[in-house]
PDB file of N, CA and C in Angstrom:
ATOM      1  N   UNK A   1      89.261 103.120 113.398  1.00  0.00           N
ATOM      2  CA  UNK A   1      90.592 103.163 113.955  1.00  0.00           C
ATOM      3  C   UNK A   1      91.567 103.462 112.827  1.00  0.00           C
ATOM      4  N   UNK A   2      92.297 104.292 112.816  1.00  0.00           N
ATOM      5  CA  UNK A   2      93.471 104.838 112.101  1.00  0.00           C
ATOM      6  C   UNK A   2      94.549 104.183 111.987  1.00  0.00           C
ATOM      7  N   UNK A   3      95.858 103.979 110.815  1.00  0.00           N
ATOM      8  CA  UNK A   3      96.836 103.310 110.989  1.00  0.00           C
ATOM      9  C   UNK A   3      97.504 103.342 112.159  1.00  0.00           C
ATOM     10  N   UNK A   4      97.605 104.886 112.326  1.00  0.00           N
ATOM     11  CA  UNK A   4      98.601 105.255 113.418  1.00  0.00           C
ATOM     12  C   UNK A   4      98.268 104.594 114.579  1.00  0.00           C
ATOM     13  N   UNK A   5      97.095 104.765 114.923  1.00  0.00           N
ATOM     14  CA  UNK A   5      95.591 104.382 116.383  1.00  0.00           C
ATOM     15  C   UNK A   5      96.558 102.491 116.590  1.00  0.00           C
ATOM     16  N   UNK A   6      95.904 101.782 115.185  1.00  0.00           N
ATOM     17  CA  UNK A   6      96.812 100.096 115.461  1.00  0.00           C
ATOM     18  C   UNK A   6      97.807 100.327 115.987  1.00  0.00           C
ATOM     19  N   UNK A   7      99.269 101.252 115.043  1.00  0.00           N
ATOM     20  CA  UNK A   7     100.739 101.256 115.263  1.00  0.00           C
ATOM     21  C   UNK A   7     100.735 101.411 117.267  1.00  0.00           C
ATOM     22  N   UNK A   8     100.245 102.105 117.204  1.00  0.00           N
ATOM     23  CA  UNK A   8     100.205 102.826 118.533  1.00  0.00           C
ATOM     24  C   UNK A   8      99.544 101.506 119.510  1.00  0.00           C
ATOM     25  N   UNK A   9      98.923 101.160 119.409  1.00  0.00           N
ATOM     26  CA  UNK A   9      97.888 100.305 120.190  1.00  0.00           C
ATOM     27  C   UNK A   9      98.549  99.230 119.889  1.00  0.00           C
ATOM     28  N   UNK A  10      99.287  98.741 119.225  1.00  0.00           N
ATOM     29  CA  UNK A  10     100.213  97.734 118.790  1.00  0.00           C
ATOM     30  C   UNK A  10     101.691  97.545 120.113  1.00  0.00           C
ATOM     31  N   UNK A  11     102.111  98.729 119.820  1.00  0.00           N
ATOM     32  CA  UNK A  11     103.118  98.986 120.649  1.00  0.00           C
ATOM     33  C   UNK A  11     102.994  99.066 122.542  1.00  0.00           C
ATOM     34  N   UNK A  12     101.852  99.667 122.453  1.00  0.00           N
ATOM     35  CA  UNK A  12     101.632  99.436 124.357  1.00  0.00           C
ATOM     36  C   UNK A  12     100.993  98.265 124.353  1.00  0.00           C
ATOM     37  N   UNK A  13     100.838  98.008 123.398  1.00  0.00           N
ATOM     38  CA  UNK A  13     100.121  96.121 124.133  1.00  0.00           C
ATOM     39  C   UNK A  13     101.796  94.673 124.126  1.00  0.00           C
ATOM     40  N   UNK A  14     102.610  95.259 123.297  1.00  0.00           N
ATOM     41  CA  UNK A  14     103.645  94.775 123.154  1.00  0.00           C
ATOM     42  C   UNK A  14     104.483  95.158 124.516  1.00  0.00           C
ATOM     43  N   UNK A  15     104.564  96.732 125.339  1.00  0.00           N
ATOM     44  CA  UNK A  15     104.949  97.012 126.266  1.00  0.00           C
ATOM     45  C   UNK A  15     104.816  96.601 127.329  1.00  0.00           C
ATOM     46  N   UNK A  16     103.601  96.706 128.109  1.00  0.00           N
ATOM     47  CA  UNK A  16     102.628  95.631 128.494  1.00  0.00           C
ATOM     48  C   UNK A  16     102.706  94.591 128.881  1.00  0.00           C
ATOM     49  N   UNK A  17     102.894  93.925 127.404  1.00  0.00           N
ATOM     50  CA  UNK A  17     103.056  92.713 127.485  1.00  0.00           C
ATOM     51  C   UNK A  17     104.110  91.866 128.277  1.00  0.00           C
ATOM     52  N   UNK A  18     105.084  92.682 128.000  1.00  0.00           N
ATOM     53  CA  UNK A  18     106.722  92.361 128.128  1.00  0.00           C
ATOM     54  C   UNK A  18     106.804  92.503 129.771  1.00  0.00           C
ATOM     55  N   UNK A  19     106.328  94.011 130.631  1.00  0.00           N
ATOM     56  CA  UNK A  19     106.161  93.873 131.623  1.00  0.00           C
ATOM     57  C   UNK A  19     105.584  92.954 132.664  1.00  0.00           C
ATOM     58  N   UNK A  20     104.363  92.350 132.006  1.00  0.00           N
ATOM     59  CA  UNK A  20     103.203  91.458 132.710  1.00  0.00           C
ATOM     60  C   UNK A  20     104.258  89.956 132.490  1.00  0.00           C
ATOM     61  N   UNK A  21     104.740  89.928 131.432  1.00  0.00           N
ATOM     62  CA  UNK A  21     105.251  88.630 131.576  1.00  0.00           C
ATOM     63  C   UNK A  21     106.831  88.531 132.164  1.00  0.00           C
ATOM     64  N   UNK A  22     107.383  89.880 132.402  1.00  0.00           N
ATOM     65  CA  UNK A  22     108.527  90.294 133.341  1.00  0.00           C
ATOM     66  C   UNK A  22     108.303  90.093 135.009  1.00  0.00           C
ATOM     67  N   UNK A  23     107.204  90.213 135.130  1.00  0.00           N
ATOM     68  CA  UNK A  23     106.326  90.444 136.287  1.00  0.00           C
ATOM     69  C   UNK A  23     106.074  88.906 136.709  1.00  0.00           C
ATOM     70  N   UNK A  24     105.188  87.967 135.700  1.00  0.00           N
ATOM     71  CA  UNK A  24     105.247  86.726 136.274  1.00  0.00           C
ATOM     72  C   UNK A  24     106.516  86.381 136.341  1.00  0.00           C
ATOM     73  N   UNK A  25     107.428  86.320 135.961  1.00  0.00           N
ATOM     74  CA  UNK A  25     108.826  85.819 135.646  1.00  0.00           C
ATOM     75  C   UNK A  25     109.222  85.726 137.487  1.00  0.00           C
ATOM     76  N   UNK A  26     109.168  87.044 137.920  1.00  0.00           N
ATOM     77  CA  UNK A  26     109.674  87.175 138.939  1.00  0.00           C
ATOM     78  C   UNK A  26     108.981  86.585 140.116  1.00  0.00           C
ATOM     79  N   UNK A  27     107.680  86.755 139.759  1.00  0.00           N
ATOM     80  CA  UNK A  27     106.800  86.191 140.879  1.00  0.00           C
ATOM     81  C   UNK A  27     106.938  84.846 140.968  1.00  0.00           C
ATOM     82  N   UNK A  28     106.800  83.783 139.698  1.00  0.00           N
ATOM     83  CA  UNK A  28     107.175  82.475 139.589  1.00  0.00           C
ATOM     84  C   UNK A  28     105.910  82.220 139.061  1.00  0.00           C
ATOM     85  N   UNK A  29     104.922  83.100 138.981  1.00  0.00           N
ATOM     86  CA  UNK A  29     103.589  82.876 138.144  1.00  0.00           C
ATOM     87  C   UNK A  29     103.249  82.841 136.946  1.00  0.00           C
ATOM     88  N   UNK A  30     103.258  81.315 136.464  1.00  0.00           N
ATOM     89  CA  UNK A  30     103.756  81.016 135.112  1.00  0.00           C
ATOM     90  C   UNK A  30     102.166  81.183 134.119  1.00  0.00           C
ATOM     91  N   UNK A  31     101.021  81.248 134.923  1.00  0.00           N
ATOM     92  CA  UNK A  31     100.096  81.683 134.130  1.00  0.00           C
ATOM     93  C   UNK A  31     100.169  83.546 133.572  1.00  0.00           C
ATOM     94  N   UNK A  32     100.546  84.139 134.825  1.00  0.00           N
ATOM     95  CA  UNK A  32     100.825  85.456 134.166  1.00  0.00           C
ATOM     96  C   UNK A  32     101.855  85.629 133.547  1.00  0.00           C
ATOM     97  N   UNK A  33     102.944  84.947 133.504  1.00  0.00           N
ATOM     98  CA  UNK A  33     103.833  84.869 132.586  1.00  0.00           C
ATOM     99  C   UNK A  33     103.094  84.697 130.927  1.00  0.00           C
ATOM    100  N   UNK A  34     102.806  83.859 130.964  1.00  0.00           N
ATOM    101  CA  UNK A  34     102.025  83.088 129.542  1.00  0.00           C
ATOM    102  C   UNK A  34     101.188  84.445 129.098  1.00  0.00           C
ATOM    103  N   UNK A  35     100.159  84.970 130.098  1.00  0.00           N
ATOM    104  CA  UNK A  35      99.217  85.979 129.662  1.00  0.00           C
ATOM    105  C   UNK A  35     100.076  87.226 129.044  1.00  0.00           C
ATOM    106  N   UNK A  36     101.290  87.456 129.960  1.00  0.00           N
ATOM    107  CA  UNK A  36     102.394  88.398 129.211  1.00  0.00           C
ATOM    108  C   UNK A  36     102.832  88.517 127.976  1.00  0.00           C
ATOM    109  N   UNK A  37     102.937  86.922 127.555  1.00  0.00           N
ATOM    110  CA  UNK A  37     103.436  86.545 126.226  1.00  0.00           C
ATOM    111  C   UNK A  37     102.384  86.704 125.225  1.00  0.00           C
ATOM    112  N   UNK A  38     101.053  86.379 125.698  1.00  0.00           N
ATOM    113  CA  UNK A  38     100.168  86.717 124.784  1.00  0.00           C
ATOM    114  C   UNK A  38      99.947  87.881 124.664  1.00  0.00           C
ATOM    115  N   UNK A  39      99.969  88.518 125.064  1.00  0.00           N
ATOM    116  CA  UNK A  39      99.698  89.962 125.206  1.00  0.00           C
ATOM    117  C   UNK A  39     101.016  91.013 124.126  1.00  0.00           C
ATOM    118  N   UNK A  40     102.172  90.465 124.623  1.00  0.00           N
ATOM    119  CA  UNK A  40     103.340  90.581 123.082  1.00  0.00           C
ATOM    120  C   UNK A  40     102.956  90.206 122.170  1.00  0.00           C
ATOM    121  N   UNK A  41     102.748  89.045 121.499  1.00  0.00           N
ATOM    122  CA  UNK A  41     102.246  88.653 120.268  1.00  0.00           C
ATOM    123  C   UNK A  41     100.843  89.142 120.204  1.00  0.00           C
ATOM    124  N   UNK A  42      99.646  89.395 120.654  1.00  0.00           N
ATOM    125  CA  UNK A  42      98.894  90.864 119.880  1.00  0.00           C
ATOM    126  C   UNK A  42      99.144  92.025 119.735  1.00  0.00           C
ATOM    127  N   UNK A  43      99.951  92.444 120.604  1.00  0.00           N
ATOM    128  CA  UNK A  43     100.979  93.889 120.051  1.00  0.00           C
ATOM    129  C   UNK A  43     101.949  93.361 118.846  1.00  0.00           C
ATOM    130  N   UNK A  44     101.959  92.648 118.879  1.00  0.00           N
ATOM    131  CA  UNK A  44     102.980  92.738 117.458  1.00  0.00           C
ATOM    132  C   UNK A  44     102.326  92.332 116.593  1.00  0.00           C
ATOM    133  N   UNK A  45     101.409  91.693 116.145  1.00  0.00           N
ATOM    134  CA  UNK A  45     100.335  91.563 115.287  1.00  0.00           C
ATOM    135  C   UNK A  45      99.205  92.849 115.074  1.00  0.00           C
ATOM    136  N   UNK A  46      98.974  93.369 116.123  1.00  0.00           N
ATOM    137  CA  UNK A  46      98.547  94.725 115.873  1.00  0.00           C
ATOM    138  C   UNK A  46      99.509  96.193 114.922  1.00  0.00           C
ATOM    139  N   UNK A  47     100.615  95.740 115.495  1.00  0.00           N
ATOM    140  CA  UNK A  47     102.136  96.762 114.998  1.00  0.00           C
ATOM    141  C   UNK A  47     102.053  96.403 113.603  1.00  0.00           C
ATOM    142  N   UNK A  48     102.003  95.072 112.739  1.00  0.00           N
ATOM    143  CA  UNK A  48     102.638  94.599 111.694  1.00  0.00           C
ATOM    144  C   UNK A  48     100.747  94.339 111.025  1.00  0.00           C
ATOM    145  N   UNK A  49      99.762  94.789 111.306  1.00  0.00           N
ATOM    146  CA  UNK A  49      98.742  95.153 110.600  1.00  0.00           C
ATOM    147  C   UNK A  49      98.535  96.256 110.227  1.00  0.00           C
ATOM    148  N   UNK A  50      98.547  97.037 111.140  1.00  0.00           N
ATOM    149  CA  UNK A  50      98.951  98.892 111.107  1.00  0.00           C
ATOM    150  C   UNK A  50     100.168  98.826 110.168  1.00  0.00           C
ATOM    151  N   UNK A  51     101.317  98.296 110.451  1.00  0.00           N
ATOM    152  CA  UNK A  51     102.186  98.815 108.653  1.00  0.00           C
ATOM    153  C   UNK A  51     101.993  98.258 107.633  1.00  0.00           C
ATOM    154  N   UNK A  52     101.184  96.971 107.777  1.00  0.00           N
ATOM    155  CA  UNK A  52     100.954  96.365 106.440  1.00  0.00           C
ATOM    156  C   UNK A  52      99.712  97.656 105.890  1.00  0.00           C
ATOM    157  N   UNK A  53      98.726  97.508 106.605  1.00  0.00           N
ATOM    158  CA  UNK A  53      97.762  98.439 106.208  1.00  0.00           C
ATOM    159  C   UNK A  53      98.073  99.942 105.291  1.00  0.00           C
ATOM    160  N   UNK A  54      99.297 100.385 106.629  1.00  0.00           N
ATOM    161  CA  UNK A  54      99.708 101.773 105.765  1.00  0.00           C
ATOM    162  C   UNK A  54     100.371 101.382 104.709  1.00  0.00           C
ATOM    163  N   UNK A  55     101.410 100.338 104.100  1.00  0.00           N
ATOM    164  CA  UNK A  55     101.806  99.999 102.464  1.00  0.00           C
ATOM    165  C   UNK A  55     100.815 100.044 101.837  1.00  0.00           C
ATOM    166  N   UNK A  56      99.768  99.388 102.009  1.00  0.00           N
ATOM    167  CA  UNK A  56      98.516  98.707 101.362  1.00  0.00           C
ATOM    168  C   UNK A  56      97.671 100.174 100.820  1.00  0.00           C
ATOM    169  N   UNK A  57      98.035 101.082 101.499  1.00  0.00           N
ATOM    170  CA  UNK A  57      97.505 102.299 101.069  1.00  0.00           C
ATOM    171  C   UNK A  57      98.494 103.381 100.160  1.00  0.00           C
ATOM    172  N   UNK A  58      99.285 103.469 100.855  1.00  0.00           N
ATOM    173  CA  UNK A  58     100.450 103.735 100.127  1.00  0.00           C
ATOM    174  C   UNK A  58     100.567 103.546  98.620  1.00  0.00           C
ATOM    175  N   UNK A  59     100.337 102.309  98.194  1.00  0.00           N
ATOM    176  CA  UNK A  59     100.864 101.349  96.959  1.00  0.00           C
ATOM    177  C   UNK A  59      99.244 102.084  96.159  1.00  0.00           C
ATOM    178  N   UNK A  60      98.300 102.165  97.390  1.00  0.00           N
ATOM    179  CA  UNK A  60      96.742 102.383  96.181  1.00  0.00           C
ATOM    180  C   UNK A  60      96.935 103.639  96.115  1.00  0.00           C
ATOM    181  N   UNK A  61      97.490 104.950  97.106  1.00  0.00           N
ATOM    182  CA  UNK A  61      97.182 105.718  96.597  1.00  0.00           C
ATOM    183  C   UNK A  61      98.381 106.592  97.201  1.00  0.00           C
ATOM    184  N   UNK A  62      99.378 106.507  96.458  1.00  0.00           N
ATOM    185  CA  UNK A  62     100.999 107.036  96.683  1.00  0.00           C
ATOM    186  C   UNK A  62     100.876 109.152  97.025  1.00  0.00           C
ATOM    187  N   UNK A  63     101.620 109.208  97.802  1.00  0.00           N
ATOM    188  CA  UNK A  63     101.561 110.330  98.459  1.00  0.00           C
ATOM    189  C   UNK A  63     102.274 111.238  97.207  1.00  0.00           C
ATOM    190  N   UNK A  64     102.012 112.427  97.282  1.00  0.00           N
ATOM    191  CA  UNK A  64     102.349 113.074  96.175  1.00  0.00           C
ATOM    192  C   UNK A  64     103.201 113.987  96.508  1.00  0.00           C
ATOM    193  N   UNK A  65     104.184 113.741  95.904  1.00  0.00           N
ATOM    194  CA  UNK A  65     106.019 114.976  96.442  1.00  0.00           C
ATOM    195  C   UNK A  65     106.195 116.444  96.030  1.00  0.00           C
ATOM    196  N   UNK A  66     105.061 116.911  95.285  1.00  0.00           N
ATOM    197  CA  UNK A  66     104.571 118.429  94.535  1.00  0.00           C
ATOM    198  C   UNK A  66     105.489 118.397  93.565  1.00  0.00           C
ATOM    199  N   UNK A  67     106.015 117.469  93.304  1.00  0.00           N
ATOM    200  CA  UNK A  67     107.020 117.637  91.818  1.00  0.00           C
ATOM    201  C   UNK A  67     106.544 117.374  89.995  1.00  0.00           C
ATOM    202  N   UNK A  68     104.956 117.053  90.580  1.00  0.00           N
ATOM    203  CA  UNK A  68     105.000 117.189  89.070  1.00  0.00           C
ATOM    204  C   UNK A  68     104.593 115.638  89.266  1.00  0.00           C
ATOM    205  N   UNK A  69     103.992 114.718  87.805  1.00  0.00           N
ATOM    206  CA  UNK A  69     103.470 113.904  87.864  1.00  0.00           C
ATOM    207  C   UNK A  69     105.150 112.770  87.166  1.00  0.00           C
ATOM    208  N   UNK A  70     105.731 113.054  87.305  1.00  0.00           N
ATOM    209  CA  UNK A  70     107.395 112.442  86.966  1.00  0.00           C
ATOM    210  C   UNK A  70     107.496 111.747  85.599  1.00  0.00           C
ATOM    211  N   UNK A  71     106.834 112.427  84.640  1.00  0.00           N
ATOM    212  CA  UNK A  71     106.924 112.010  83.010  1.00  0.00           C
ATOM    213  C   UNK A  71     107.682 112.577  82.586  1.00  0.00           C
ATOM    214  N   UNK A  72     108.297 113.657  83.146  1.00  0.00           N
ATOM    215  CA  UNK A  72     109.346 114.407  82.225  1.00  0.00           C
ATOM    216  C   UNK A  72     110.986 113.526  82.526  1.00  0.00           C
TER     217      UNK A  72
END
């Protein structure tokens, strides 16, 4: 799975989430409510692994701007 693949998979489970527990809200169904909420907090734990991940790569192996190695 790719950074982007988490970021991404992060975000519709956060979407999702928000709906399903929008959804119990209205119904008065406080277990699907709850499942909603969980379902946000692994999208956002998925979101904030995917960017930690991409720093974490970043920092090991920094993208290169074609300018030259910046000693001058």
């Amino acid at each position: 799975m790719t950074v982007e693949d988490m970021e991404s998979e992060g975000d519709v489970n956060r979407q999702a989430g928000a709906l399903r527990q929008l959804a119990g809200r209205m119904k008065g169904d406080r277990v699907l409510e709850a499942k909603g909420l969980t379902q946000r907090a692994k999208g956002s734990v998925q979101k904030a692994a995917g960017s930690l991940t991409h720093k974490v790569a970043e920092t090991i192996d920094p993208p290169t701007d074609g300018k030259g190695d910046g000693s001058t």
